[in-house]
PDB file of N, CA and C in Angstrom:
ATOM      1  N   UNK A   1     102.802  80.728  86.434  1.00  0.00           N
ATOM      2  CA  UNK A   1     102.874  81.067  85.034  1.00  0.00           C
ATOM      3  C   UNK A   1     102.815  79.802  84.182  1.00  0.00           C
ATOM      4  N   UNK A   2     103.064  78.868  84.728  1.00  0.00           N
ATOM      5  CA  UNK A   2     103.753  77.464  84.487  1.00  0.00           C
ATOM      6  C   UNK A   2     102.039  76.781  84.004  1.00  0.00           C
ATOM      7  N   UNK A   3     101.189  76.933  84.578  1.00  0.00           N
ATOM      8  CA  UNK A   3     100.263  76.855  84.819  1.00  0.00           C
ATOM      9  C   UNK A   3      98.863  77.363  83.163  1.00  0.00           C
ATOM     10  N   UNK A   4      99.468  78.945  83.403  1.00  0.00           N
ATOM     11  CA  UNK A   4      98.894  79.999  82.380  1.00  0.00           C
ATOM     12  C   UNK A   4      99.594  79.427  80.798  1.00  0.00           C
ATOM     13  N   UNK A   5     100.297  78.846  80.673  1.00  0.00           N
ATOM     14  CA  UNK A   5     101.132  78.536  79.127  1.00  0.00           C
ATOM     15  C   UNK A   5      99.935  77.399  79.075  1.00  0.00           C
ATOM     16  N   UNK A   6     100.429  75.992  80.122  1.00  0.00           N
ATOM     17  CA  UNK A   6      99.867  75.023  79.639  1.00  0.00           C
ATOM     18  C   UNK A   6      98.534  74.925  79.325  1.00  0.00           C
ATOM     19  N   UNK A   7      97.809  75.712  79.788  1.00  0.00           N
ATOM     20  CA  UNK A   7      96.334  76.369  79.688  1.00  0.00           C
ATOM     21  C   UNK A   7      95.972  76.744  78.214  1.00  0.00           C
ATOM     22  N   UNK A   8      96.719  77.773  77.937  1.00  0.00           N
ATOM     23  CA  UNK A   8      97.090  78.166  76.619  1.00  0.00           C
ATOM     24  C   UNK A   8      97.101  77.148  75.237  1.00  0.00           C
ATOM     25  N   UNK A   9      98.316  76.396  75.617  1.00  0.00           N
ATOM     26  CA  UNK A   9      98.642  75.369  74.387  1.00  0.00           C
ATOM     27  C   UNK A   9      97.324  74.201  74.842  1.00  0.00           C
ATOM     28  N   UNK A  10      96.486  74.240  75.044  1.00  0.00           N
ATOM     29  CA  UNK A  10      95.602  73.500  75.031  1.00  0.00           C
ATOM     30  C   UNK A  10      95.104  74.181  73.449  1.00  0.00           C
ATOM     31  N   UNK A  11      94.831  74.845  73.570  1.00  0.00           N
ATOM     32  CA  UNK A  11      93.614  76.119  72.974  1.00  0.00           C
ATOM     33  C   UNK A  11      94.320  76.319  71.455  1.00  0.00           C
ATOM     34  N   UNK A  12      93.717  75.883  70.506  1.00  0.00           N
ATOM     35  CA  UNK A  12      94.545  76.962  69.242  1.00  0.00           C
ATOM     36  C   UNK A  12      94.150  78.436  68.867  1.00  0.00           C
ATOM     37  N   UNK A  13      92.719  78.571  69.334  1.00  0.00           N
ATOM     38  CA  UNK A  13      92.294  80.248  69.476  1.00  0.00           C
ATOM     39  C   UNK A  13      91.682  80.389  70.900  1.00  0.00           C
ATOM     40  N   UNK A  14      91.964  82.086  71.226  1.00  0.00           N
ATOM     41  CA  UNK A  14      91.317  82.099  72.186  1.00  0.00           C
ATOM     42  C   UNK A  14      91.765  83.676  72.261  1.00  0.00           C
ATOM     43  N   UNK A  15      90.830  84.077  72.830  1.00  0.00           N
ATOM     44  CA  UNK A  15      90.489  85.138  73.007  1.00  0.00           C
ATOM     45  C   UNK A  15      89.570  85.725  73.984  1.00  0.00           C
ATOM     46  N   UNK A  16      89.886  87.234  75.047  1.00  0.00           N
ATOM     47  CA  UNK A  16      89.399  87.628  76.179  1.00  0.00           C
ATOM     48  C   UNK A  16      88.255  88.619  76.144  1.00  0.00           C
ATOM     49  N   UNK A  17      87.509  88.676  76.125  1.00  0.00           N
ATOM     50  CA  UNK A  17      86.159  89.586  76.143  1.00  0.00           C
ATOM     51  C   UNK A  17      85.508  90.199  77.049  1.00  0.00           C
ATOM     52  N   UNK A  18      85.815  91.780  77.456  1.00  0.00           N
ATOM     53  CA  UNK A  18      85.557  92.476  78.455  1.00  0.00           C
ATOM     54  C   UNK A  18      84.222  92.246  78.426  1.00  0.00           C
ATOM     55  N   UNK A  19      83.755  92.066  79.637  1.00  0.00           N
ATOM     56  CA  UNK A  19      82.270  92.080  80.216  1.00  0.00           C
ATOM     57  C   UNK A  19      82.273  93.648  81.011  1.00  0.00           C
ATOM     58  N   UNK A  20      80.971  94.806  80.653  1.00  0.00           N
ATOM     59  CA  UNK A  20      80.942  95.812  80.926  1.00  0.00           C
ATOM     60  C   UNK A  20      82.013  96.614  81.079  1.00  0.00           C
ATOM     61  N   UNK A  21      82.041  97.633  82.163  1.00  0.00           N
ATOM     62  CA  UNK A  21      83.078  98.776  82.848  1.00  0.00           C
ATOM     63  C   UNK A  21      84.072  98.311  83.274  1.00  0.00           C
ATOM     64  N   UNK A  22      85.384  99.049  83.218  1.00  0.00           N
ATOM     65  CA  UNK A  22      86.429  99.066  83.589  1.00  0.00           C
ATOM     66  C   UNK A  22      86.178  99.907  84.940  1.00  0.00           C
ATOM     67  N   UNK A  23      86.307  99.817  85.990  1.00  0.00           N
ATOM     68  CA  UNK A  23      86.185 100.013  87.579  1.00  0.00           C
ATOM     69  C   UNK A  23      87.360 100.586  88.106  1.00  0.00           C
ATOM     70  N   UNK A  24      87.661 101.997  88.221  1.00  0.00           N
ATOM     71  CA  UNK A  24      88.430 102.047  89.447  1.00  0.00           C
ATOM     72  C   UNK A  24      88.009 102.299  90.576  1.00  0.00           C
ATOM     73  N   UNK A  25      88.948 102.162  91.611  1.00  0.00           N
ATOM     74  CA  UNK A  25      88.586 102.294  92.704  1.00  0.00           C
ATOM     75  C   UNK A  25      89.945 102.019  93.873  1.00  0.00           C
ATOM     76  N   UNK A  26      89.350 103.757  94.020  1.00  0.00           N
ATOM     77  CA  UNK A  26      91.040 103.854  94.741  1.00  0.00           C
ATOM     78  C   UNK A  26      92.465 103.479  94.009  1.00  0.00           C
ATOM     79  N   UNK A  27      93.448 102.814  94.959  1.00  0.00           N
ATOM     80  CA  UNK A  27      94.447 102.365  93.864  1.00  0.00           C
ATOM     81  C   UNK A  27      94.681 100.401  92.993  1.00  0.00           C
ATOM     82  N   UNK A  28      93.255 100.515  93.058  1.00  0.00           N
ATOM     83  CA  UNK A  28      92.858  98.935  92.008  1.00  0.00           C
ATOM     84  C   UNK A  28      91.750  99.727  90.702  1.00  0.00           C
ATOM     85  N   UNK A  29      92.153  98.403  89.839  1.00  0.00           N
ATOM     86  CA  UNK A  29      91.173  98.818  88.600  1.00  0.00           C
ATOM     87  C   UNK A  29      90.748  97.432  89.056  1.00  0.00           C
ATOM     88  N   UNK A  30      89.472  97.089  88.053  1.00  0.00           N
ATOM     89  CA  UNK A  30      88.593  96.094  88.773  1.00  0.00           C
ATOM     90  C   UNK A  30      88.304  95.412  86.916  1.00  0.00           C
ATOM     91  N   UNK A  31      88.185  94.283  86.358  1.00  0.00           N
ATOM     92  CA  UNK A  31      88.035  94.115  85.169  1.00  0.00           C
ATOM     93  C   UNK A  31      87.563  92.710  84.905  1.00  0.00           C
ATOM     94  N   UNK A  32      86.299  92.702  84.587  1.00  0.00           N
ATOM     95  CA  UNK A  32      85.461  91.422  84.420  1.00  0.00           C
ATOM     96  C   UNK A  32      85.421  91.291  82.672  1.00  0.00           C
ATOM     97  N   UNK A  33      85.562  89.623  82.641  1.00  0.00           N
ATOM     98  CA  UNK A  33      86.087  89.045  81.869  1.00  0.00           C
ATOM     99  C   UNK A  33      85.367  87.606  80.889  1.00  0.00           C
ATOM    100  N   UNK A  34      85.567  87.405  79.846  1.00  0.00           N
ATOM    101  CA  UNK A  34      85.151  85.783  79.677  1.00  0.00           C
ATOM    102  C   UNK A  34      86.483  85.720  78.554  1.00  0.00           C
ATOM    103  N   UNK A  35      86.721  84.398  79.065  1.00  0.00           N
ATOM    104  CA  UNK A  35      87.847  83.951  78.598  1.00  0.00           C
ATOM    105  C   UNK A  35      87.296  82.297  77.521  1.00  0.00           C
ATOM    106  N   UNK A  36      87.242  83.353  75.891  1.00  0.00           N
ATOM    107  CA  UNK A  36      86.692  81.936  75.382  1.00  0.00           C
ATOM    108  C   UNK A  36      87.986  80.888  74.735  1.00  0.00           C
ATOM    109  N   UNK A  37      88.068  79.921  74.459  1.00  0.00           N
ATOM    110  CA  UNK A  37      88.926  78.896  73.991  1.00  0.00           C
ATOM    111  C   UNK A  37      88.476  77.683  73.110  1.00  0.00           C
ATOM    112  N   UNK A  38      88.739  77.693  72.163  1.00  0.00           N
ATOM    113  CA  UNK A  38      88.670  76.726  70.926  1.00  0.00           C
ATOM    114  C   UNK A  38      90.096  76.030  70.884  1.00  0.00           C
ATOM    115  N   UNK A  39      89.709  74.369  70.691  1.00  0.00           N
ATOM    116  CA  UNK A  39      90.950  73.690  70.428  1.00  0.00           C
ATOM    117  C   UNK A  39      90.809  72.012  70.606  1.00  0.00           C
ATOM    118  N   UNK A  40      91.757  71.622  71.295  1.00  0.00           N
ATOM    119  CA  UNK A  40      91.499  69.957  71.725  1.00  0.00           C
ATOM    120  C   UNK A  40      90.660  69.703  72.449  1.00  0.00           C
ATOM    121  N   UNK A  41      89.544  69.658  72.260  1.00  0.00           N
ATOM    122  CA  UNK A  41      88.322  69.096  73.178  1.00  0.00           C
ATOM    123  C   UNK A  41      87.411  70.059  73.263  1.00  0.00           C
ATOM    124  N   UNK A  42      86.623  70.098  74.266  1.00  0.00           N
ATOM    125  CA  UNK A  42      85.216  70.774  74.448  1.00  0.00           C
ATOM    126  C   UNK A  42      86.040  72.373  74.600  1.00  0.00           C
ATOM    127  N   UNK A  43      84.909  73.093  73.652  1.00  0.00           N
ATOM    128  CA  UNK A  43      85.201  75.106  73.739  1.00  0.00           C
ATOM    129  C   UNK A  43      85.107  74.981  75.448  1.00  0.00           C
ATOM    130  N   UNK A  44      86.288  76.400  75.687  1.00  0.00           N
ATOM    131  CA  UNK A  44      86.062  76.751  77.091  1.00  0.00           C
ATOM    132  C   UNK A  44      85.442  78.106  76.894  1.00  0.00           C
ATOM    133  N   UNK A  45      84.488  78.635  77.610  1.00  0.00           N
ATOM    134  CA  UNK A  45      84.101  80.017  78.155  1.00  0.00           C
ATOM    135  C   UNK A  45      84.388  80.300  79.791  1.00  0.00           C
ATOM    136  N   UNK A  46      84.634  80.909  79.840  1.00  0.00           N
ATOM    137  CA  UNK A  46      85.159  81.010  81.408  1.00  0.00           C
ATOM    138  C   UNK A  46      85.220  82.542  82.110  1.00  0.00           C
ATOM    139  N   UNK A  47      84.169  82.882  82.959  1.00  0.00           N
ATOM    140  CA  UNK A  47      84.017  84.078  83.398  1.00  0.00           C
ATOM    141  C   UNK A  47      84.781  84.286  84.441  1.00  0.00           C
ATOM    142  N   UNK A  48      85.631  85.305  84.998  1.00  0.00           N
ATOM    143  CA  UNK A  48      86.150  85.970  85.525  1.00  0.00           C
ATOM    144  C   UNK A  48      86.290  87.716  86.352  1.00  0.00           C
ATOM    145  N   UNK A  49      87.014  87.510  87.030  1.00  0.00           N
ATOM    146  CA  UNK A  49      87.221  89.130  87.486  1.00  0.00           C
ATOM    147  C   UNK A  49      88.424  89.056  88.116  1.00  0.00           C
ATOM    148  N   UNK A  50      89.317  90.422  87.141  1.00  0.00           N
ATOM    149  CA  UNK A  50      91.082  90.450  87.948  1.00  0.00           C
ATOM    150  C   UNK A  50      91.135  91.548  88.295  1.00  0.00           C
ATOM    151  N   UNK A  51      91.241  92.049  89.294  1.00  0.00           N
ATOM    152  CA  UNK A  51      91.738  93.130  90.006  1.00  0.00           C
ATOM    153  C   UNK A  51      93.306  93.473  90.148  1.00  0.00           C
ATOM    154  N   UNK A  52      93.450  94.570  89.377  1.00  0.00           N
ATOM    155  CA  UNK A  52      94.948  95.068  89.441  1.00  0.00           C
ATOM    156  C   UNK A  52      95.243  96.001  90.373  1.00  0.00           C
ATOM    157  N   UNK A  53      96.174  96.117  90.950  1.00  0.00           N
ATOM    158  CA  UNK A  53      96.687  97.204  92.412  1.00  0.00           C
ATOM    159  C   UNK A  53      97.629  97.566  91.786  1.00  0.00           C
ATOM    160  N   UNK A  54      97.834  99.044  91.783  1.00  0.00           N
ATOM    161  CA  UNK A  54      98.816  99.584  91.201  1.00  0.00           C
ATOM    162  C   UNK A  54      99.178 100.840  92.340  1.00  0.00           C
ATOM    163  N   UNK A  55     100.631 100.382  92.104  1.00  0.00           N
ATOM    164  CA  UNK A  55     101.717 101.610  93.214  1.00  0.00           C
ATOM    165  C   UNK A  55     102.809 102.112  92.423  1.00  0.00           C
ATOM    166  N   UNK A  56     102.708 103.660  92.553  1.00  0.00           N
ATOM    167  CA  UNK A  56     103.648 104.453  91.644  1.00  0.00           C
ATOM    168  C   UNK A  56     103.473 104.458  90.033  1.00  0.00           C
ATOM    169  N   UNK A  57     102.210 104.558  89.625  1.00  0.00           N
ATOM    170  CA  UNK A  57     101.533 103.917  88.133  1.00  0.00           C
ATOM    171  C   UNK A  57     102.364 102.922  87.779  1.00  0.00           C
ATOM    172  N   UNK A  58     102.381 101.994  88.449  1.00  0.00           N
ATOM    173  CA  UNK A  58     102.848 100.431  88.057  1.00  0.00           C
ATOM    174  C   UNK A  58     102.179  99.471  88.588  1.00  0.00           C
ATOM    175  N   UNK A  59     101.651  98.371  88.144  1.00  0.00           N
ATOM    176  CA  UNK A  59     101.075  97.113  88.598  1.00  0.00           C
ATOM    177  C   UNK A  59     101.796  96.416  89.615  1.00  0.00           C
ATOM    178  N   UNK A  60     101.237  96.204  90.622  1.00  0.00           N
ATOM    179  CA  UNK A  60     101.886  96.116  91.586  1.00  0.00           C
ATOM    180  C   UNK A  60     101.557  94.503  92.340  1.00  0.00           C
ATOM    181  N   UNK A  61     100.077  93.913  91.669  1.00  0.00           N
ATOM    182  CA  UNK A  61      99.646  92.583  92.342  1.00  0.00           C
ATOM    183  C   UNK A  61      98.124  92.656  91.295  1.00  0.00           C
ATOM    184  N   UNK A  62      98.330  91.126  91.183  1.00  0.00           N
ATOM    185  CA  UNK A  62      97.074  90.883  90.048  1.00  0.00           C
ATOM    186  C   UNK A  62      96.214  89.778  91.151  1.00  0.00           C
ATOM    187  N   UNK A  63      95.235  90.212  91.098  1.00  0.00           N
ATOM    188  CA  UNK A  63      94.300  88.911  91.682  1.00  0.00           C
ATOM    189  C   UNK A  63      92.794  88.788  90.655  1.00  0.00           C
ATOM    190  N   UNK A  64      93.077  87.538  90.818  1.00  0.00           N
ATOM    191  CA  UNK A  64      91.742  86.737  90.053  1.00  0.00           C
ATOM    192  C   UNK A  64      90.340  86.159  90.715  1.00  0.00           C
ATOM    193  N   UNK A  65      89.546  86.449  90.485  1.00  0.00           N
ATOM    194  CA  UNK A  65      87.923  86.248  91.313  1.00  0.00           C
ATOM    195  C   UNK A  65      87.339  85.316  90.194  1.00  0.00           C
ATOM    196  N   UNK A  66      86.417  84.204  90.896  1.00  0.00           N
ATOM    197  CA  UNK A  66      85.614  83.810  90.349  1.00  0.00           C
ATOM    198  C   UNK A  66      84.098  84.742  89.902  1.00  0.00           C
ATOM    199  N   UNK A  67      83.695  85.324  91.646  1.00  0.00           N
ATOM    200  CA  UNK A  67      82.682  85.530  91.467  1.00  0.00           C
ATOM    201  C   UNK A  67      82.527  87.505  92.084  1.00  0.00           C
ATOM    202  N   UNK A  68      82.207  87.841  90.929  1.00  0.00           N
ATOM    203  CA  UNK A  68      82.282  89.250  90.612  1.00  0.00           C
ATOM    204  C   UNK A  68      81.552  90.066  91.655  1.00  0.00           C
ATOM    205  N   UNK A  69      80.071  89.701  92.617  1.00  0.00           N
ATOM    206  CA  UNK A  69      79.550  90.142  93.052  1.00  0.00           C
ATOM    207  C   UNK A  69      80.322  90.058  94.899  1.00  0.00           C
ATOM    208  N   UNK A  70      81.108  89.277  95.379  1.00  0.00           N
ATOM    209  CA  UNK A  70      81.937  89.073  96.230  1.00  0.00           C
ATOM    210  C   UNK A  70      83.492  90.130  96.268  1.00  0.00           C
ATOM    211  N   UNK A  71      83.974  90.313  95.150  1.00  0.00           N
ATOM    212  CA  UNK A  71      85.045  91.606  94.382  1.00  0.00           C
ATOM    213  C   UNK A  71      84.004  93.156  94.757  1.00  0.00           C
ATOM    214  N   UNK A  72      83.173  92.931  94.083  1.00  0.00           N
ATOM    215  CA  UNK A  72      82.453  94.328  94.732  1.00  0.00           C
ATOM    216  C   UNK A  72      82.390  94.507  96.223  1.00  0.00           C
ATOM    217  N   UNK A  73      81.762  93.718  96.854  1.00  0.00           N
ATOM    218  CA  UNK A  73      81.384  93.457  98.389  1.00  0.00           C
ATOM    219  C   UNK A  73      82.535  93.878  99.040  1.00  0.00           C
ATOM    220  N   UNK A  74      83.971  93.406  98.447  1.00  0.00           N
ATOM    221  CA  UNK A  74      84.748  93.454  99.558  1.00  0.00           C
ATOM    222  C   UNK A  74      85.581  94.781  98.886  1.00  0.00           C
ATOM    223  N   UNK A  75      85.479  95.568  97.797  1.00  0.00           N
ATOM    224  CA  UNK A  75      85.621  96.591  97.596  1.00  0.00           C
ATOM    225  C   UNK A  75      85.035  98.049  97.890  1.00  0.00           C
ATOM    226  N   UNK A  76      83.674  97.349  98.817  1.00  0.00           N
ATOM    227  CA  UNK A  76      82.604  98.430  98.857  1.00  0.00           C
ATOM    228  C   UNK A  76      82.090  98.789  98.248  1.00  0.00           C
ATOM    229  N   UNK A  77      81.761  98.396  97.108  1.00  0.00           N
ATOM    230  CA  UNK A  77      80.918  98.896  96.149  1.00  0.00           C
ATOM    231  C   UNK A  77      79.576  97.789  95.923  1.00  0.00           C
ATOM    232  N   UNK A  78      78.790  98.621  95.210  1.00  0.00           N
ATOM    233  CA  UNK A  78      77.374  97.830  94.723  1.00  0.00           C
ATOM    234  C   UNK A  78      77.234  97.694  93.448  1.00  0.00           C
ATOM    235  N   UNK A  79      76.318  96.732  92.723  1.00  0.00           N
ATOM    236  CA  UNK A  79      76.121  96.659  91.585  1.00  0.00           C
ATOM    237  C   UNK A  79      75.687  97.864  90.902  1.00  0.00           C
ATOM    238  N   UNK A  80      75.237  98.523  91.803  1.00  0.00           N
ATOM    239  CA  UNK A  80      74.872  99.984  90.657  1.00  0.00           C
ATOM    240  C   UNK A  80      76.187 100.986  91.052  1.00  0.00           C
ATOM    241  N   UNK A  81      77.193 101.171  92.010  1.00  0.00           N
ATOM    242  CA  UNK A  81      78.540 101.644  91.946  1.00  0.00           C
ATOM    243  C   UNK A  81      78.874 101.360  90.591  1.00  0.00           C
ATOM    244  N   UNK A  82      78.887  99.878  90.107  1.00  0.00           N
ATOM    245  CA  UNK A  82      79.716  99.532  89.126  1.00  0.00           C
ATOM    246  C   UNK A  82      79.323 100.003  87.360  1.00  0.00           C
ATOM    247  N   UNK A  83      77.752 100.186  87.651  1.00  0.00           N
ATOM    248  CA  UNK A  83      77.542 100.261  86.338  1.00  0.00           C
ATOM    249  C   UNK A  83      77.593 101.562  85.767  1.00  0.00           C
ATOM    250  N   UNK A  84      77.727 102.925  87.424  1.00  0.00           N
ATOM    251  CA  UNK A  84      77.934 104.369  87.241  1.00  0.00           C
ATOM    252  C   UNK A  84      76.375 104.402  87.081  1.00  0.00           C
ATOM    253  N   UNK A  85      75.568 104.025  87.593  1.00  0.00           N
ATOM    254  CA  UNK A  85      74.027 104.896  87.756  1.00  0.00           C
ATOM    255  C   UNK A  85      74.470 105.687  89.185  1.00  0.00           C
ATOM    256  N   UNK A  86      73.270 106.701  89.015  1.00  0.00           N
ATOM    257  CA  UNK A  86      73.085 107.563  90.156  1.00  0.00           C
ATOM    258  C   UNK A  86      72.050 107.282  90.890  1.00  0.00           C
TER     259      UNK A  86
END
């Protein structure tokens, strides 16, 4: 967490911007991301994917992916799973 603040107070704005669908699957939601940041030094943009596991409708474990097409793979799903084509 220690980590997630100092990250933060870098930044004087910043703000998270869903990239496409919200994904479930099974008991994870799946949620790709860019994380932009304005502040002391060079803007950050920063793409992402966090997968939430939830037990008993509660969040139960958050994990963070760099690379979105590897999150599918090991979820079983395909790029067209994700976008809901048939």
């Amino acid at each position: 967490m220690r980590l997630f603040e100092q990250w933060r107070e870098t930044f004087d704005t910043y703000v998270t911007e869903l990239i496409g669908d919200i994904i479930e699957a099974a008991d994870r939601v799946v949620v790709r991301q860019v994380w932009h940041g304005v502040g002391r030094g060079p803007e950050a943009h920063v793409e992402s994917t966090v997968v939430f596991t939830f037990r008993e409708g509660k969040v139960s474990y958050v994990e963070q992916f760099w690379d979105y097409a590897a999150v599918l793979e090991t979820l079983g799903l395909s790029e067209q799973d994700a976008r809901g084509d048939s």
